[in-house]
Protein backbone atom coordinates (compact mmCIF):
# COMPACT_ATOMS: atom_id res chain seq x y z
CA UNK A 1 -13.89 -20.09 12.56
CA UNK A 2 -16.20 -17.23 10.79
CA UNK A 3 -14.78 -17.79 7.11
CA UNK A 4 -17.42 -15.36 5.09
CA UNK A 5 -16.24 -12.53 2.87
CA UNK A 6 -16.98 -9.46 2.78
CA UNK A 7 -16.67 -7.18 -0.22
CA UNK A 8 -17.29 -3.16 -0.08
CA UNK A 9 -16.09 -0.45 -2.48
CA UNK A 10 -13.61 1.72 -1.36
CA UNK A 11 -13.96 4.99 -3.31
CA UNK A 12 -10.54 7.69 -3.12
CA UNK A 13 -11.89 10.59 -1.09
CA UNK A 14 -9.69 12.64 -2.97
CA UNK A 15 -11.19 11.25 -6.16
CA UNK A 16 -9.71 13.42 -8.80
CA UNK A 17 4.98 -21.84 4.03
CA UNK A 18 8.37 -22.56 3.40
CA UNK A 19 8.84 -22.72 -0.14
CA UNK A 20 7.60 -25.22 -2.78
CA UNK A 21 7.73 -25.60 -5.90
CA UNK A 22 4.61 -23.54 -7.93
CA UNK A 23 4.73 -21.47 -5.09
CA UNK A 24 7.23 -18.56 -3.35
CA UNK A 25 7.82 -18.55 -0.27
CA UNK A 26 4.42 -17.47 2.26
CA UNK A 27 6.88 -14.51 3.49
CA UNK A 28 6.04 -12.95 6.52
CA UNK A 29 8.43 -10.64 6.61
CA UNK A 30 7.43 -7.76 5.61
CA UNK A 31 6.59 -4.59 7.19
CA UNK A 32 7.45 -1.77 3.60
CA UNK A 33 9.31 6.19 -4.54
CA UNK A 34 8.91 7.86 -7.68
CA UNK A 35 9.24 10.53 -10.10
CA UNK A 36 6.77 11.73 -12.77
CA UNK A 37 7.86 9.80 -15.80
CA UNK A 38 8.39 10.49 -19.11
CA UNK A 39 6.58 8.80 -21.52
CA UNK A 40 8.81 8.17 -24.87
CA UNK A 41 7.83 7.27 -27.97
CA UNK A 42 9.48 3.63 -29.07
CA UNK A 43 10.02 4.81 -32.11
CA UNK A 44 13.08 6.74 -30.80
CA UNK A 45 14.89 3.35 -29.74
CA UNK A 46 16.33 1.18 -32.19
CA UNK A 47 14.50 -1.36 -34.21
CA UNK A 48 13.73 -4.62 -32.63
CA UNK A 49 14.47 -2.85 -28.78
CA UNK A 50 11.81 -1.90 -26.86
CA UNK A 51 12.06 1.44 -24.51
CA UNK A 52 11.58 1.49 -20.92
CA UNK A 53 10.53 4.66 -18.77
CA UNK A 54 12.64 6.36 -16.62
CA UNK A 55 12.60 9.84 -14.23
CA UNK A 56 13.46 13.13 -15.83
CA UNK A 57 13.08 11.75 -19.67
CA UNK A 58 16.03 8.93 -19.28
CA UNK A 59 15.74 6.44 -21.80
CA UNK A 60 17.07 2.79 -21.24
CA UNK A 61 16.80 0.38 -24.16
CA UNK A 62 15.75 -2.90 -23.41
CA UNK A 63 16.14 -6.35 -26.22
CA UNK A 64 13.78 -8.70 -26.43
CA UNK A 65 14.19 -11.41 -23.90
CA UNK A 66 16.07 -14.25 -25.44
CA UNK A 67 14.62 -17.44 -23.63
CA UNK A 68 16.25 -20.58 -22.54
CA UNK A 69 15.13 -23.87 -20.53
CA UNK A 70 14.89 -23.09 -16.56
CA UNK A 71 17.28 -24.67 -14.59
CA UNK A 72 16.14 -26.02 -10.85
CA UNK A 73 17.63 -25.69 -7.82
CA UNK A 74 18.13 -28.25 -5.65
CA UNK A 75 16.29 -29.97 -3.75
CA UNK A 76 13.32 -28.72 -6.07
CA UNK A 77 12.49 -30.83 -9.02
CA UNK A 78 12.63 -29.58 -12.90
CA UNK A 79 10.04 -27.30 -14.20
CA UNK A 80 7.39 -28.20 -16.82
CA UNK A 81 7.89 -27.98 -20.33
CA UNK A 82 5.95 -24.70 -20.76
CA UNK A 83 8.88 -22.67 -18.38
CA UNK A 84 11.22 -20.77 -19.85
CA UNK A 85 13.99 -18.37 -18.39
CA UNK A 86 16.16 -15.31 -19.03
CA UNK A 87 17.86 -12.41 -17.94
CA UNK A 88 16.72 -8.92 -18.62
CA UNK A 89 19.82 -6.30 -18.24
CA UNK A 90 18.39 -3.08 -16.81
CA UNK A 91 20.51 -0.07 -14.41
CA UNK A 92 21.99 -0.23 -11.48
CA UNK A 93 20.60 3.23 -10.80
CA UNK A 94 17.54 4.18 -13.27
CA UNK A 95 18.75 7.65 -13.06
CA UNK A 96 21.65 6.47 -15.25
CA UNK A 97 20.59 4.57 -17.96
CA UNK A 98 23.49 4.19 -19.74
CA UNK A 99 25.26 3.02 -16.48
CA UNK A 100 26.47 0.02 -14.72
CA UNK A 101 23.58 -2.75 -15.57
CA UNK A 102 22.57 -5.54 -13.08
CA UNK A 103 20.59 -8.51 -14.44
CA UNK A 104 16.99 -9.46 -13.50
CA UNK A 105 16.54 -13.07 -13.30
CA UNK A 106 12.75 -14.17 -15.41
CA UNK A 107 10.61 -16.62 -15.63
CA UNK A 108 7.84 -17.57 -17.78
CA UNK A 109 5.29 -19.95 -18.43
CA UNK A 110 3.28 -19.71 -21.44
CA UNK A 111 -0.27 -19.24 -21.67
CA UNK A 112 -1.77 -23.34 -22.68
CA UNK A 113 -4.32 -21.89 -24.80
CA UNK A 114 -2.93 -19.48 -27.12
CA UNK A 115 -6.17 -18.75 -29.17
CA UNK A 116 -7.74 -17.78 -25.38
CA UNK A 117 -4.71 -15.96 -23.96
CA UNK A 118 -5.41 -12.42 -22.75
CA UNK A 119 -2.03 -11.63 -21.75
CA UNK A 120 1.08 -11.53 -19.44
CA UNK A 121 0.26 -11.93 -15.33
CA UNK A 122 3.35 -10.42 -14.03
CA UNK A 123 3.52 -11.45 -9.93
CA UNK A 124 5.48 -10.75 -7.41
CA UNK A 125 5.64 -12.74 -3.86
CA UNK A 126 7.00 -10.27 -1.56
CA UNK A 127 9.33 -10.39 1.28
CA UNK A 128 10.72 -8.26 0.71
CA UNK A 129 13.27 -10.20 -0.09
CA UNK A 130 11.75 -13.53 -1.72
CA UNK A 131 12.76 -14.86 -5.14
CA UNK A 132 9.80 -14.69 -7.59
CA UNK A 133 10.63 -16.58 -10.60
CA UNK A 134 9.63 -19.88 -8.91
CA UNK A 135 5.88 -18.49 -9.34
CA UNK A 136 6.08 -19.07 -12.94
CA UNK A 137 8.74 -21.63 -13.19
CA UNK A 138 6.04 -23.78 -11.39
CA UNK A 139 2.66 -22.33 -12.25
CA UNK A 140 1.50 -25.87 -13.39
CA UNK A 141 1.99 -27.32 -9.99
CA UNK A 142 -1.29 -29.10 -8.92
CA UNK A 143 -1.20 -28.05 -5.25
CA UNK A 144 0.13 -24.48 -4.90
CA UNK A 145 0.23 -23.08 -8.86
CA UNK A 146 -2.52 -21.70 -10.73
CA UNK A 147 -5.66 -23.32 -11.80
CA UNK A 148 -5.76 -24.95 -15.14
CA UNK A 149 -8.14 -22.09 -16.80
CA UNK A 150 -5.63 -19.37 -15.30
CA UNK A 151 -2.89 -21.52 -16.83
CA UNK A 152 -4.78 -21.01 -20.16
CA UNK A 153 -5.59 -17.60 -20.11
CA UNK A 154 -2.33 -16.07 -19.43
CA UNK A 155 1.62 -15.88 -19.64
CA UNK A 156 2.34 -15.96 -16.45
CA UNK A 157 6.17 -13.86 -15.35
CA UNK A 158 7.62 -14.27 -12.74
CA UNK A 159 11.67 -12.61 -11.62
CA UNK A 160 13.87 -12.44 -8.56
CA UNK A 161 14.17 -9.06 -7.58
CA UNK A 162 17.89 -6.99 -7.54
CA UNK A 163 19.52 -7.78 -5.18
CA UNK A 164 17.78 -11.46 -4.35
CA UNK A 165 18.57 -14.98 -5.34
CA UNK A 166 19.14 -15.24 -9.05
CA UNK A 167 19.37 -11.82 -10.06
CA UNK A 168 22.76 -10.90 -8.14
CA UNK A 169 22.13 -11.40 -4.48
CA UNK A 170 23.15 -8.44 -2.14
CA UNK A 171 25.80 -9.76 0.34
CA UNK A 172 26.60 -8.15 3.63
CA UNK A 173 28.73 -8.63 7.06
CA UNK A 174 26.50 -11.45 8.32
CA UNK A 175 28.46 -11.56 11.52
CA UNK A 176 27.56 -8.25 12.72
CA UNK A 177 23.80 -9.43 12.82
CA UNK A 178 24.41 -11.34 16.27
CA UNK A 179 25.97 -7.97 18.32
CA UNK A 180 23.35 -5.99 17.43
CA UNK A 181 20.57 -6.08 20.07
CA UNK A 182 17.38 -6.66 19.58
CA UNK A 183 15.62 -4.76 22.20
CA UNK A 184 17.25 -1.92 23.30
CA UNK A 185 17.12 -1.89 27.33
CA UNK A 186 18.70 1.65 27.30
CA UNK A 187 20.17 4.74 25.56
CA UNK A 188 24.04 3.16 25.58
CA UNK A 189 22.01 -0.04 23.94
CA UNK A 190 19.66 2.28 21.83
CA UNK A 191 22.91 3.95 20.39
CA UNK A 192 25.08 0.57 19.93
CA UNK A 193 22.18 -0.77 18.11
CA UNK A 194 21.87 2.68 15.25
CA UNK A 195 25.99 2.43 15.52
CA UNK A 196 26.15 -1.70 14.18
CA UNK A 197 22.93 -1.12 12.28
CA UNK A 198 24.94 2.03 10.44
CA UNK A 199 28.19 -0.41 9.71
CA UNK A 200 25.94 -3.61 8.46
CA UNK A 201 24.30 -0.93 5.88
CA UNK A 202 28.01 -0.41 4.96
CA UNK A 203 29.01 -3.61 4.59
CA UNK A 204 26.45 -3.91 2.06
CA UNK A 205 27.67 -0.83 0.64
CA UNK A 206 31.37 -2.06 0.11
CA UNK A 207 30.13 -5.90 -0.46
CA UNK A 208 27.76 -5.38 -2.83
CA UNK A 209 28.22 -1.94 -4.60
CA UNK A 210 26.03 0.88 -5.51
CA UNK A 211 23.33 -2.24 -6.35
CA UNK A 212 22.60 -2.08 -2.33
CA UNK A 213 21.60 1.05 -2.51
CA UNK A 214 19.07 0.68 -5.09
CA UNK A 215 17.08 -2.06 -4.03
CA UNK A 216 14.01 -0.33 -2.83
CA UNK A 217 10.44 -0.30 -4.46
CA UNK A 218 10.60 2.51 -7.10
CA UNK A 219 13.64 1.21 -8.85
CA UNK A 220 12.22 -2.59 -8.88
CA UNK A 221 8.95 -0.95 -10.15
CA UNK A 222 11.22 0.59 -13.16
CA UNK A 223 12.79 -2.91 -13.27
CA UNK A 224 9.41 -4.60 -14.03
CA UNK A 225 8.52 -2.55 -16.67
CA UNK A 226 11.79 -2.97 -18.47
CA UNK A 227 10.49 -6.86 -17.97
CA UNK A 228 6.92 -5.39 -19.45
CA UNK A 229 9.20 -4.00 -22.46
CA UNK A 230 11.12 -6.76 -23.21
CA UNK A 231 8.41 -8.58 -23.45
CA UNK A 232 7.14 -6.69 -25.87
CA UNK A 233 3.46 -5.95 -24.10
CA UNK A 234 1.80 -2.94 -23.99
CA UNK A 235 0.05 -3.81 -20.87
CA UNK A 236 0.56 -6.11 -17.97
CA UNK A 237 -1.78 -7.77 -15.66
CA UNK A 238 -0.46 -7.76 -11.87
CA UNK A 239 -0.36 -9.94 -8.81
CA UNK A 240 1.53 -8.98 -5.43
CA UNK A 241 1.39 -10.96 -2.42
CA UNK A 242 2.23 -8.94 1.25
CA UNK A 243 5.58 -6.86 -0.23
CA UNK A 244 4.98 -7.34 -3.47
CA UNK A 245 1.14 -4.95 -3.31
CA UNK A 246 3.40 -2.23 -2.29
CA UNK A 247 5.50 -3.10 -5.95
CA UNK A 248 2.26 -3.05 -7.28
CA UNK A 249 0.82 0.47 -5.75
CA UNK A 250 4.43 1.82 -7.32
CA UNK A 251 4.31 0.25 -10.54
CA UNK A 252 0.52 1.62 -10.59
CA UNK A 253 1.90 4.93 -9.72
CA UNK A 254 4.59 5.17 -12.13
CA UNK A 255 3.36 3.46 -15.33
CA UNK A 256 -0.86 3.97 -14.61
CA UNK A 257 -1.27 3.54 -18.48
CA UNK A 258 0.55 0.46 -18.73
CA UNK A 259 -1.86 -1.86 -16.47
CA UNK A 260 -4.70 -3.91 -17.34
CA UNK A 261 -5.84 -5.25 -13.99
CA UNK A 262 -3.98 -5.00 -10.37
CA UNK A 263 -4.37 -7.99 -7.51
CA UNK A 264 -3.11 -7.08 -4.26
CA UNK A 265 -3.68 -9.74 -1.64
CA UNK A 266 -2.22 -9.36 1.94
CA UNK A 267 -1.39 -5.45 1.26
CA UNK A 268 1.03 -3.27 2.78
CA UNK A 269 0.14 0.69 4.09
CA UNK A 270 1.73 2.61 1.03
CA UNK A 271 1.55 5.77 3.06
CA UNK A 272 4.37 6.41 4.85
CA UNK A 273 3.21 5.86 8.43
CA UNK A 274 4.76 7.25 10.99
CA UNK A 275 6.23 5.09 13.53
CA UNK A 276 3.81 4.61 16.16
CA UNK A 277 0.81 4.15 13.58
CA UNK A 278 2.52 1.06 12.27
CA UNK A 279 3.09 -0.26 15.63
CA UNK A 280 -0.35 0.67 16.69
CA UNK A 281 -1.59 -1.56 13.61
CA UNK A 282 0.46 -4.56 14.07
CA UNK A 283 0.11 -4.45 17.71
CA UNK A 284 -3.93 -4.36 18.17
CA UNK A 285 -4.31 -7.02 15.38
CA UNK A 286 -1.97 -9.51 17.87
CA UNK A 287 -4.10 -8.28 20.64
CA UNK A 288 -7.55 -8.85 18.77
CA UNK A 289 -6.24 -12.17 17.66
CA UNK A 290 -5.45 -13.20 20.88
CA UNK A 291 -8.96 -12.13 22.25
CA UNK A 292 -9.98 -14.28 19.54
CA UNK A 293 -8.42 -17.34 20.96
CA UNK A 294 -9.41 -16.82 24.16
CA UNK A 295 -13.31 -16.33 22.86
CA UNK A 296 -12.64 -19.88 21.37
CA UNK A 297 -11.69 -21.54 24.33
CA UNK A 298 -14.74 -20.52 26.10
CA UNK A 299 -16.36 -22.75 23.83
CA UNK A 300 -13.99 -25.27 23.18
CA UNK A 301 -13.39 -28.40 24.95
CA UNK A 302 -10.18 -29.24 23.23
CA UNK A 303 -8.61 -26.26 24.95
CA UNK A 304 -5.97 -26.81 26.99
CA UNK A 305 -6.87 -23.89 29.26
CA UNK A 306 -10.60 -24.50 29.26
CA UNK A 307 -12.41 -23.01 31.99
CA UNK A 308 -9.51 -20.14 32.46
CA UNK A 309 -9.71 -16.73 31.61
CA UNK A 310 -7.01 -16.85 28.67
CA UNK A 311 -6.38 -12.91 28.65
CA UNK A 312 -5.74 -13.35 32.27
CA UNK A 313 -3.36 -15.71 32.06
CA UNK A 314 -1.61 -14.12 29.30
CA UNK A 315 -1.50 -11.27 31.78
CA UNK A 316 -0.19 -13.16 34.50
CA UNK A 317 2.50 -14.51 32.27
CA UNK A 318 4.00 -11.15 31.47
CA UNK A 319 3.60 -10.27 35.42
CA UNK A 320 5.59 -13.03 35.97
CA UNK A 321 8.24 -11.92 32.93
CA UNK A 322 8.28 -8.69 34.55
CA UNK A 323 9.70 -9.68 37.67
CA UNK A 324 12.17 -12.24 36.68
CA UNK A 325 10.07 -15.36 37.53
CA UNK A 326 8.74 -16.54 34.68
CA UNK A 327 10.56 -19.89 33.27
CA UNK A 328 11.07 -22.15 30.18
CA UNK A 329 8.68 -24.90 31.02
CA UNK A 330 10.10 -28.77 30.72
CA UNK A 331 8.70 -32.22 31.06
CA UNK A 332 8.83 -32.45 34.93
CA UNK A 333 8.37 -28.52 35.59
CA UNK A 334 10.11 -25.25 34.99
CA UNK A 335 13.62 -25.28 34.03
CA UNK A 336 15.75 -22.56 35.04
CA UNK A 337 15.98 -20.67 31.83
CA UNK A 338 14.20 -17.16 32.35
CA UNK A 339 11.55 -16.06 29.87
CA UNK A 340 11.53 -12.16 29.66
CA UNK A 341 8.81 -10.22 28.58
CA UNK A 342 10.13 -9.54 25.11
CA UNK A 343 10.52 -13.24 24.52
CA UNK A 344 7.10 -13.40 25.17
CA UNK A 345 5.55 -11.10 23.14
CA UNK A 346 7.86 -12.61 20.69
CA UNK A 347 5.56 -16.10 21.10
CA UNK A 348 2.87 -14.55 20.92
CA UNK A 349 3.33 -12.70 18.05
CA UNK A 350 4.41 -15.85 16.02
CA UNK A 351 1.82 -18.31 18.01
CA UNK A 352 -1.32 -16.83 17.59
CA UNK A 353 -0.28 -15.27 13.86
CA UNK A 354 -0.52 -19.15 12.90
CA UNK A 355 -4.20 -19.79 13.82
CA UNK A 356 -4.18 -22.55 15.43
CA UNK A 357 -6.27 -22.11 18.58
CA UNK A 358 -5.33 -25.84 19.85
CA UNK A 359 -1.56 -25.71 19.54
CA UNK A 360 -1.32 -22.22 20.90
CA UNK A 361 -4.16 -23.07 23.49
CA UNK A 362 -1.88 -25.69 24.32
CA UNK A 363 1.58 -23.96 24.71
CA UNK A 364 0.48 -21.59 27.05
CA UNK A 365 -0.80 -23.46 29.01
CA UNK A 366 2.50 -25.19 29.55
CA UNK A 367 3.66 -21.36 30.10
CA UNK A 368 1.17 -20.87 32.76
CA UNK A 369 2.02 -24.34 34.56
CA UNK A 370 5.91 -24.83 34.16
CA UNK A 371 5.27 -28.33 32.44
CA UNK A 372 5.08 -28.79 28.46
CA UNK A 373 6.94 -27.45 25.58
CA UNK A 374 6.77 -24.20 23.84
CA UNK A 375 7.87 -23.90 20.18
CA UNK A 376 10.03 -20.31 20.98
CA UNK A 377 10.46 -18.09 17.45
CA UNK A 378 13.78 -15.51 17.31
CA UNK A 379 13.34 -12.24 16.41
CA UNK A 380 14.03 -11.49 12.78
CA UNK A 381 17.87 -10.83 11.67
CA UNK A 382 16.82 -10.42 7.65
CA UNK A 383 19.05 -8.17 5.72
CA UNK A 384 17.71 -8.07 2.84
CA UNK A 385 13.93 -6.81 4.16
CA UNK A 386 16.65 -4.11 5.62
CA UNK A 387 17.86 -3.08 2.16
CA UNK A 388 14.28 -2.71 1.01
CA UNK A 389 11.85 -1.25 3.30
CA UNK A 390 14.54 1.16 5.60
CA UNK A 391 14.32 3.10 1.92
CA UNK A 392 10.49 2.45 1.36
CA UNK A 393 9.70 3.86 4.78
CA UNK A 394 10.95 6.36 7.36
CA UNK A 395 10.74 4.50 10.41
CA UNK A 396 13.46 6.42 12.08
CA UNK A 397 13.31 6.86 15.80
CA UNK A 398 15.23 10.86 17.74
CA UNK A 399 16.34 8.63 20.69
CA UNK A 400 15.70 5.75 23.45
CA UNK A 401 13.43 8.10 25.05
CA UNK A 402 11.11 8.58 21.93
CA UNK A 403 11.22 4.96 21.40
CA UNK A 404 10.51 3.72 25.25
CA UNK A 405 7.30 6.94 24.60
CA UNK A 406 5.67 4.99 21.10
CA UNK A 407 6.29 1.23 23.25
CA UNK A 408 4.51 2.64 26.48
CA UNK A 409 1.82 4.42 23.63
CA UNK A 410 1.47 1.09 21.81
CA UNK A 411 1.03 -1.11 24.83
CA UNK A 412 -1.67 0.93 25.99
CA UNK A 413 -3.55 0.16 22.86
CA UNK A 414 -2.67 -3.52 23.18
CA UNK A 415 -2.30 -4.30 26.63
CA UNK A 416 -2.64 -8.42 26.12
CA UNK A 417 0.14 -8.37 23.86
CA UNK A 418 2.17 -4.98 24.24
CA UNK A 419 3.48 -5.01 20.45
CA UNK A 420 4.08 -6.92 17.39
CA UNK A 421 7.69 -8.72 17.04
CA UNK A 422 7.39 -8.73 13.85
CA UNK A 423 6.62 -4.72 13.21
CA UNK A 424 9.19 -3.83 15.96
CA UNK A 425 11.55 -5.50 14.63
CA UNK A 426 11.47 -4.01 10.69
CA UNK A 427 11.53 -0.59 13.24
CA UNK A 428 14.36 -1.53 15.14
CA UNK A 429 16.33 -2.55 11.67
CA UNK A 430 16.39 0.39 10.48
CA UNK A 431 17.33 2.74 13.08
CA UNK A 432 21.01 4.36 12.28
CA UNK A 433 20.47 3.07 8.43
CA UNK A 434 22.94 4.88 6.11
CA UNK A 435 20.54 4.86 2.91
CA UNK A 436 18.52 7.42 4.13
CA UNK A 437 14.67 6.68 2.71
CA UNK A 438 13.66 7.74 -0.60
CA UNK A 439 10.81 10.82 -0.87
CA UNK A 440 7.63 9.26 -1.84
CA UNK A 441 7.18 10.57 -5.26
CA UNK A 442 4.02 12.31 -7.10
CA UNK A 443 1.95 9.83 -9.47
CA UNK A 444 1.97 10.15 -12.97
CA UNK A 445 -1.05 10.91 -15.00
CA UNK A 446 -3.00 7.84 -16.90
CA UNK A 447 -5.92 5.72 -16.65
CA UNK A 448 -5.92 3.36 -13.85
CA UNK A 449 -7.99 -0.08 -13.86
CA UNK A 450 -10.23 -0.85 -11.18
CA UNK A 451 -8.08 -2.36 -8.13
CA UNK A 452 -8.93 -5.50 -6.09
CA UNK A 453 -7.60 -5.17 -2.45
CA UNK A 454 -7.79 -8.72 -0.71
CA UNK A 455 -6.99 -9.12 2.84
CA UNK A 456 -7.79 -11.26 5.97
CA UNK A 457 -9.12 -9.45 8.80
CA UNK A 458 -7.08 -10.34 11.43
CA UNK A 459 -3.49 -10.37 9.13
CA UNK A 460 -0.13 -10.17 11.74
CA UNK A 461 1.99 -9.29 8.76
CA UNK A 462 -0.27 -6.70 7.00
CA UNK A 463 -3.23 -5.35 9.11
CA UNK A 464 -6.14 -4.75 7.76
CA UNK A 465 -6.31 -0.62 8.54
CA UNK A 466 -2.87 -0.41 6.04
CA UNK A 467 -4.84 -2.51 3.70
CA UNK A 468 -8.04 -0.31 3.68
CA UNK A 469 -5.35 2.98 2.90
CA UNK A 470 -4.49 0.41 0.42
CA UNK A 471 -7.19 0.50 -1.39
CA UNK A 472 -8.37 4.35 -0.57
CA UNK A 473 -5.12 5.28 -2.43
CA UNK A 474 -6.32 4.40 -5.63
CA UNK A 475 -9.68 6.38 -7.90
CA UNK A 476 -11.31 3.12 -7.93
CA UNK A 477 -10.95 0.36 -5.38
CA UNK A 478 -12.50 -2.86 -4.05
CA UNK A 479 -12.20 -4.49 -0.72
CA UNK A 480 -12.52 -8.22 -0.38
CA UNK A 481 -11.79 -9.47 3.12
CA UNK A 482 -12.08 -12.59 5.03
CA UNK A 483 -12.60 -13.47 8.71
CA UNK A 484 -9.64 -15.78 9.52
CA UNK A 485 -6.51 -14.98 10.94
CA UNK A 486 -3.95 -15.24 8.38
CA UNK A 487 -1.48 -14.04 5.55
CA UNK A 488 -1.49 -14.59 1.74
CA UNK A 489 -4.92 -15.52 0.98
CA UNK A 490 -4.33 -16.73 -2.58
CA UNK A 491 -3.87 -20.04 -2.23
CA UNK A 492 -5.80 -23.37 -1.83
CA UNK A 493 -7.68 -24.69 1.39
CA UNK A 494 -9.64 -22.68 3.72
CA UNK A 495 -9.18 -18.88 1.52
CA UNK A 496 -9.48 -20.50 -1.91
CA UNK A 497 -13.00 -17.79 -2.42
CA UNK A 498 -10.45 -15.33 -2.56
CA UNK A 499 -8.32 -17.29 -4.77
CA UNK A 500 -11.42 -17.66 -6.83
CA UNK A 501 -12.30 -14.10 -6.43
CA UNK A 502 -8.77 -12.62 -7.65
CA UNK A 503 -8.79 -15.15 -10.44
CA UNK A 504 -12.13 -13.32 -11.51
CA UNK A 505 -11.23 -10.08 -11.09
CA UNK A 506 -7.88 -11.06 -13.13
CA UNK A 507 -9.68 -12.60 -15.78
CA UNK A 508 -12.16 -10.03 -16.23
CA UNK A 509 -11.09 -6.72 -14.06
CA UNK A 510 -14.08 -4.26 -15.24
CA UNK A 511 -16.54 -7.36 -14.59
C-alpha cells in the first residue's frame, strides 16, 4: 500500500487498539461552543492561585496542583517514577464559577531533561469519551509512549475528561440502550427511537446531575485551561487525537493567546455540518476504501476472491440482503440466520476501516459462498459519545421521511457501501436528545501559532474533507496526509513519518 505523505499549506480564505498502557485507547468513536472571553489580570486572584478564563468576565480561581504518586488500575501495571497525579477542582457549569465544582482527574510526567525542557504538552485522546491521563501516566512506555527526546523536551499532561473515568464518570439507564432501535424501519420506529433516546438523556440528567449536561467541548476546553492555570504556564503546547482536535480547535478558539503549538492528528469537521454532509463524508470514504480493496485483489494472489469483480460481489451481497436471502455463512454452508442489509453495511464499515485487504478479502468471500466465518461488529450503544457530541453538533433529523430522503441521498453517492455505521449511528443517537446543542460561539481575538493538521486519506472515523475544513478554519494551517487507510496516525509502525513529523512540528512549531 501507497504510504507517501503529502504536505500542502492550507491558507484561511477568510484570512483576517484497545488500550495499553503509554497509550489511550485508538477510539473510533467519534463523529463531534464558546463565548468571547474575558481576559483577567492574575493579579486580581489571590496570591499563590492562578485565574482561569471564563464567558462574560467570570472568574474561577484555580490552586496550584498539589501532586501525588499515580495509582494503576488493574490489569495495567504501575507507572514510572517520573508520573505524578492530581485533581484540579473546576465548575460544574463555567457560567457559575463560584458553583458546584467537579474534579478533573491529571496526570503528569515530567520533562527528563530539565535544562532542555520547553514546556507542558497537554493531549487529549478523544472518544469522545476516552480517559486521557493514561497518556502521561505512561509516556515512558517503549512501544506506544513518546520517544525518548520528546520525553526530554517536555511535561507531558494528560486528564480524564468530566464526566469520564477518573474525573466523576457520568452514569445513565444502561438498560434502555437495548429497546432503542438502531435502524429505524418506519415513522412508529423513527418516533420510539427520539422517545427512548429523550428518556436515556434523562436518566443521565437525574443520575448524574447538572454535570451531564455540561460535558460538551467548550466547557472541557475551559476545563483545560484551568489545568493550564494550575499549572502555572503561560502557554501550553497541544496534542488531540480524532475527538480530542475538535478540543483543540475550541481551546484554540477560546484561549488563541495561550498556545504555543497545536497537533491535530485524525481531525474532526469543526463546522457544524449539516446532516447529510457528514454522512456524505463518512459514507464515500467506506465506498473509496472498498474500491481500494477490490483494486488490490486484482493484483493480489492472496485474495480470496481473486479473479472476481469485488464491487460486484459486494453488490450482489446487498441484492441478496435486500430480498431476505442472504445468510450467516458456517463451516458446511449457510446457516439459517438472515443477514440484512444494515448488518452488512455494518461489516463493511468495520471490515474494510481495519485495512486489512486479506482478512476482509477473505470474509466476504465466505459471504458470497455461504461457507467461512465472518467476524460481525454491533452497532455502537456509547453513552457517553452521546453526552458529548449531541451538544457539539446539531445532527437533528424533522422526521422518518427526512431521514429515509439523506439515506436514499447518501447511497447514491456511495452505492458499494450505502453509508457509514459508524456516522449513522452518532446521527441516530442523538435524535430526540433533551440537551439541545450548544451555538457555536465567535473566536476570541489573539495570536494563533501555525497549526499542523495530520490525517490519513482514506480515515472511516474522520474523513479527510472534515479534516481539510480542519485546517481551513484556522489563519495559518498545514496539511500532512498519508495514503493508508486508517485512524490515529501518531503512533509507531507503518505512520511513524507522521509521528516524526508532529514531533517536529511540536518541538519546533514556526520551523
Amino acid at each position: 500500500m501507497n504510504t507517501s505523505p503529502h504536505l500542502s499549506q492550507s491558507p484561511n480564505p477568510a484570512s483576517a487498539p484497545p488500550r495499553s498502557p503509554g497509550r489511550r485507547a485508538l477510539s473510533a468513536r467519534l463523529l463531534l461552543v464558546l463565548s468571547a472571553a474575558s481576559f483577567v489580570a492574575a493579579s486580581l486572584a489571590a496570591p499563590g492561585t492562578a485565574v482561569a478564563q471564563e464567558p462574560a468576565g467570570a472568574v474561577a480561581s484555580v490552586p496550584p496542583i498539589d501532586w501525588g504518586a499515580c495509582q494503576a488500575e488493574p490489569p495495567y501495571p504501575e507507572p514510572g517514577p517520573r508520573a505524578e497525579c492530581a485533581t484540579v477542582q473546576v465548575p460544574v457549569d463555567w457560567s457559575k464559577p463560584d458553583g458546584p465544582k467537579v474534579g478533573i482527574f491529571v496526570a503528569r510526567h515530567r520533562a527528563t531533561d530539565p535544562a532542555r525542557r520547553i514546556g507542558v504538552l497537554m493531549s487529549n485522546p478523544g472518544g469522545p469519551g476516552a480517559p486521557g491521563a493514561d497518556d502521561a501516566m505512561y509516556a515512558d512506555d517503549p512501544i506506544s509512549g513518546y520517544t525518548p527526546d520528546m520525553l526530554q523536551r517536555f511535561d507531558m499532561v494528560g486528564f480524564d475528561p468530566r464526566g469520564v473515568g477518573r474525573s466523576q464518570s457520568a452514569s445513565c439507564d444502561e438498560s434502555l440502550i437495548g429497546s432503542i432501535p438502531a435502524r429505524p424501519r418506519d415513522a412508529a420506529e423513527f418516533e420510539r427511537m427520539r422517545v427512548l433516546n429523550g428518556q436515556l438523556a434523562d436518566s443521565c440528567l437525574q443520575r448524574t446531575g447538572p454535570l451531564a449536561a455540561h460535558m460538551d467541548g467548550e466547557t472541557v476546553a475551559r476545563d483545560m485551561d484551568a489545568i493550564r492555570a494550575a499549572l502555572g504556564e503561560s502557554r501550553i503546547s497541544f496534542i488531540g487525537h480524532s475527538y480530542g482536535t475538535f478540543l483543540g480547535e475550541r481551546y484554540a478558539r477560546l484561549f488563541p493567546g495561550r498556545l504555543r503549538a497545536l497537533a491535530l492528528d485524525s481531525a474532526m469537521d469543526p463546522d457544524r455540518s449539516n446532516v447529510e454532509r457528514y454522512l456524505t463524508d463518512g459514507a464515500v470514504t467506506v465506498d473509496t476504501a472498498l474500491k481500494r480493496l477490490a483494486a488490490w485483489c486484482e493484483k493480489d494472489a492472496s485474495c480470496a476472491l481473486k479473479g472476481k469483480d469485488v464491487l460486484a460481489v459486494t453488490d450482489g451481497l446487498f441484492a441478496r440482503a435486500d430480498a431476505g436471502k442472504l445468510r450467516d455463512p458456517g463451516p458446511n454452508g449457510p446457516t439459517r440466520t438472515r443477514i440484512d442489509a444494515d448488518r452488512l453495511t455494518d461489516f463493511l464499515t468495520f471490515a474494510v476501516g481495519k485495512g486489512n485487504w486479506e482478512e476482509t478479502a477473505k470474509q466476504l468471500a465466505a459471504l458470497h459462498s455461504g461457507k467461512g466465518e465472518v467476524f460481525w461488529m454491533s452497532s455502537g450503544r456509547d453513552i457517553a459519545s452521546r453526552l458529548v457530541l449531541c451538544r457539539d453538533y446539531d445532527f437533528r433529523i424533522r422526521d422518518h421521511a427526512e431521514y429515509r430522503a439523506v439515506l436514499k441521498r447518501v447511497a447514491k453517492a456511495a452505492p458499494h457501501v450505502r453509508y457509514n455505521s459508524q456516522s449513522l449511528d452518532t446521527v441516530l443517537g442523538c435524535q430526540g436528545w433533551t440537551m439541545p446543542p450548544k451555538p457555536r460561539p465567535a473566536r476570541a481575538a489573539g495570536p494563533l501559532p501555525p497549526v499542523l493538521v495530520v490525517n490519513a486519506t482514506l480515515d472511516l472515523a474522520t474523513p479527510l474533507p472534515g479534516a481539510r475544513r480542519m485546517a481551513r478554519s484556522f489563519p495559518n494551517a498545514t496539511v500532512f496526509t498519508m495514503d493508508v487507510v486508517g485512524h490515529w496516525l501518531y503512533r509507531r509502525g507503518s505512520t511513524v513519518e507522521a509521528m516524526r513529523t508532529i514531533d517536529d512540528y511540536l518541538t519546533d512549531p514556526r520551523g
